[in-house]
C-alpha atoms as a PDB file:
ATOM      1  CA  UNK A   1     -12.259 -10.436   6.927  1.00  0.00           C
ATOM      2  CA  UNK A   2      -9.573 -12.191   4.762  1.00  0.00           C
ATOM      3  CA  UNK A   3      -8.508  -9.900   1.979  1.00  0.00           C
ATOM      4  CA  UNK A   4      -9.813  -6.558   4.068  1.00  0.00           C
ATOM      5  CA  UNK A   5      -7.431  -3.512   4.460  1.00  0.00           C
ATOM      6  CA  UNK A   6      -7.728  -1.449   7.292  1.00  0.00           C
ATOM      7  CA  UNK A   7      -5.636   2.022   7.396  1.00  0.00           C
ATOM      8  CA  UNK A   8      -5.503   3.011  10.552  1.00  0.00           C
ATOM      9  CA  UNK A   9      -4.201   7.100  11.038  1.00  0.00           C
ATOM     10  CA  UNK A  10      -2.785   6.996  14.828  1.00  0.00           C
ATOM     11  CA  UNK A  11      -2.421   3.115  14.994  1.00  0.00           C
ATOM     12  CA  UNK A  12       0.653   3.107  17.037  1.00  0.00           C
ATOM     13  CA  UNK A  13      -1.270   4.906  19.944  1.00  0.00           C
ATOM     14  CA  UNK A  14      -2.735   2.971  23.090  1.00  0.00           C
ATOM     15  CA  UNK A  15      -6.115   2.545  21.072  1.00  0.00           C
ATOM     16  CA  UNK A  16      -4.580   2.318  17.415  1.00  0.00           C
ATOM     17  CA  UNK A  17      -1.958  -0.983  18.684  1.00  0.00           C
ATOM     18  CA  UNK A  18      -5.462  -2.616  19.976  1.00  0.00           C
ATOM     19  CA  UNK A  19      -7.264  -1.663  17.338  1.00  0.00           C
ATOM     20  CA  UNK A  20      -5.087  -2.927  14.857  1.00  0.00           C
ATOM     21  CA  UNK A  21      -3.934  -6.514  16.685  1.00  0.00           C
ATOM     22  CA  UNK A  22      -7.995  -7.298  16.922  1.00  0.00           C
ATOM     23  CA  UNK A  23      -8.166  -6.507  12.897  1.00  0.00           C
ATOM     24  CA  UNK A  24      -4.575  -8.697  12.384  1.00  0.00           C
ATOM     25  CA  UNK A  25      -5.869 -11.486  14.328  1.00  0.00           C
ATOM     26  CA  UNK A  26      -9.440 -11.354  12.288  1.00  0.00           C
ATOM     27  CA  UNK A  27      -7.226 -12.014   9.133  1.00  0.00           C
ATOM     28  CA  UNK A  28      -7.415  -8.257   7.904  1.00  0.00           C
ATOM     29  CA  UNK A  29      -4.019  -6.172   6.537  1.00  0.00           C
ATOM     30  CA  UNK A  30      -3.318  -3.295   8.504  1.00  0.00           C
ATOM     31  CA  UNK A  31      -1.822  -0.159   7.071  1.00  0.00           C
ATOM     32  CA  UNK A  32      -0.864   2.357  10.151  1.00  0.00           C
ATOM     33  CA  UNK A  33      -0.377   6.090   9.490  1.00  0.00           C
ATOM     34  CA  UNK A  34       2.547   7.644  11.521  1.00  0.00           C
ATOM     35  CA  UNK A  35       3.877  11.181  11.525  1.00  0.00           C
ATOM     36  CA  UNK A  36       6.707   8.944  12.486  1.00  0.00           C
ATOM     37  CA  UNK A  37       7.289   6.152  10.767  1.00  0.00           C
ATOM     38  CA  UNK A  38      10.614   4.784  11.807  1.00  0.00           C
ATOM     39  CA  UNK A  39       9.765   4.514  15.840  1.00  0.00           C
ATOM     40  CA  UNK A  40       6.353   3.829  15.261  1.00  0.00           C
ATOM     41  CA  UNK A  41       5.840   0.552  17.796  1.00  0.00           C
ATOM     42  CA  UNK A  42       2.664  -1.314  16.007  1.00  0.00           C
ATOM     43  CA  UNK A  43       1.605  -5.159  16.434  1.00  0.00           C
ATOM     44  CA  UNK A  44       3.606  -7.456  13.890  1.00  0.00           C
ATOM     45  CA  UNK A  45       2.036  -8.043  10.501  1.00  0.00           C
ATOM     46  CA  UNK A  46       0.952  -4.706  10.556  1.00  0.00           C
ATOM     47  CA  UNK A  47       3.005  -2.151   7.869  1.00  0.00           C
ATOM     48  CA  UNK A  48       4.344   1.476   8.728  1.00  0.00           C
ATOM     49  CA  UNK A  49       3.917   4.081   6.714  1.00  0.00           C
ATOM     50  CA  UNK A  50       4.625   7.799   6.726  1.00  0.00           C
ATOM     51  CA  UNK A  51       1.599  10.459   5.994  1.00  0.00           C
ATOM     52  CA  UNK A  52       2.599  10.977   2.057  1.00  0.00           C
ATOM     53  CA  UNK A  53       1.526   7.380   1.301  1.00  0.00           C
ATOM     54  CA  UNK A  54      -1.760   7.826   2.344  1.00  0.00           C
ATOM     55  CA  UNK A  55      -3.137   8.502  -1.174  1.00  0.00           C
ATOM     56  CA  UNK A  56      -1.721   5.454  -2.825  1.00  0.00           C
ATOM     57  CA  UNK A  57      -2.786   3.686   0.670  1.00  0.00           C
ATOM     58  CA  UNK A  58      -5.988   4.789  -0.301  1.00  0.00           C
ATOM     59  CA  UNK A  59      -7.177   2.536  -3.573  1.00  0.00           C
ATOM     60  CA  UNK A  60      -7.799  -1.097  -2.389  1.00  0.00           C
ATOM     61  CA  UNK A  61      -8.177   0.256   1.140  1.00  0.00           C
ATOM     62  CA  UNK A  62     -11.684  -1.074   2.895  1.00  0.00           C
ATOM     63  CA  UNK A  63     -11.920   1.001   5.927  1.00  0.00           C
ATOM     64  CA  UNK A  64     -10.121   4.283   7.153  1.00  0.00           C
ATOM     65  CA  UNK A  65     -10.605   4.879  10.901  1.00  0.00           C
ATOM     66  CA  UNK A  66      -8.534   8.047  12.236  1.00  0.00           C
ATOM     67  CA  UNK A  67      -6.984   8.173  15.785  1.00  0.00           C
ATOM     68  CA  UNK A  68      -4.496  10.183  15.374  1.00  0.00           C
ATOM     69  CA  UNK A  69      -4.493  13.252  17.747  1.00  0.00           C
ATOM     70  CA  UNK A  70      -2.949  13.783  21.345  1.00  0.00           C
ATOM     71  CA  UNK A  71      -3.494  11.662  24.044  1.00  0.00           C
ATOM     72  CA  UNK A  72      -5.221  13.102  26.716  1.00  0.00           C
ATOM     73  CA  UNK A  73      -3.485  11.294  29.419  1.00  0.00           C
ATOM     74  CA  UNK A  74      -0.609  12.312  28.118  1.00  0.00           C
ATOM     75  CA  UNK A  75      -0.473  15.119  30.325  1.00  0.00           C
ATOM     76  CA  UNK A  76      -2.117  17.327  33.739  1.00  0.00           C
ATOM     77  CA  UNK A  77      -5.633  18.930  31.889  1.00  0.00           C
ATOM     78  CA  UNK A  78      -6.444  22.281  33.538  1.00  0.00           C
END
């Protein structure tokens, strides 16, 4: 996976910090997607960027995988 770029929308969630530590420690570059950008907590090695780079993100990118969204144990479901 050496050389792979992952950009992961929602990486600093519960699945997203997984996700992206499994692709870091397979050798891959991780790109996360954050509406915020400054707090976002993601594994080391992995950059932080806000939504408006995602179309220069884009070229050289191998995979996109989006998990951004709530989280639905964030809160009581009715």
């Amino acid at each position: 996976m050496e050389g792979t770029r992952g950009i992961l929308a929602g990486g600093s969630g519960l699945v997203g910090r997984r996700l992206a530590s499994a692709l870091l420690g397979r050798g891959a570059r991780v790109a996360v997607l954050s509406r915020s950008p400054r707090g976002a907590a993601v594994p080391d090695g992995a950059s932080v960027h806000g939504w408006e780079d995602l179309p220069g993100l884009l070229e050289g990118g191998s995979a996109v995988v989006n998990l951004a969204g709530e989280g639905i144990a964030d809160r009581r479901w009715t």
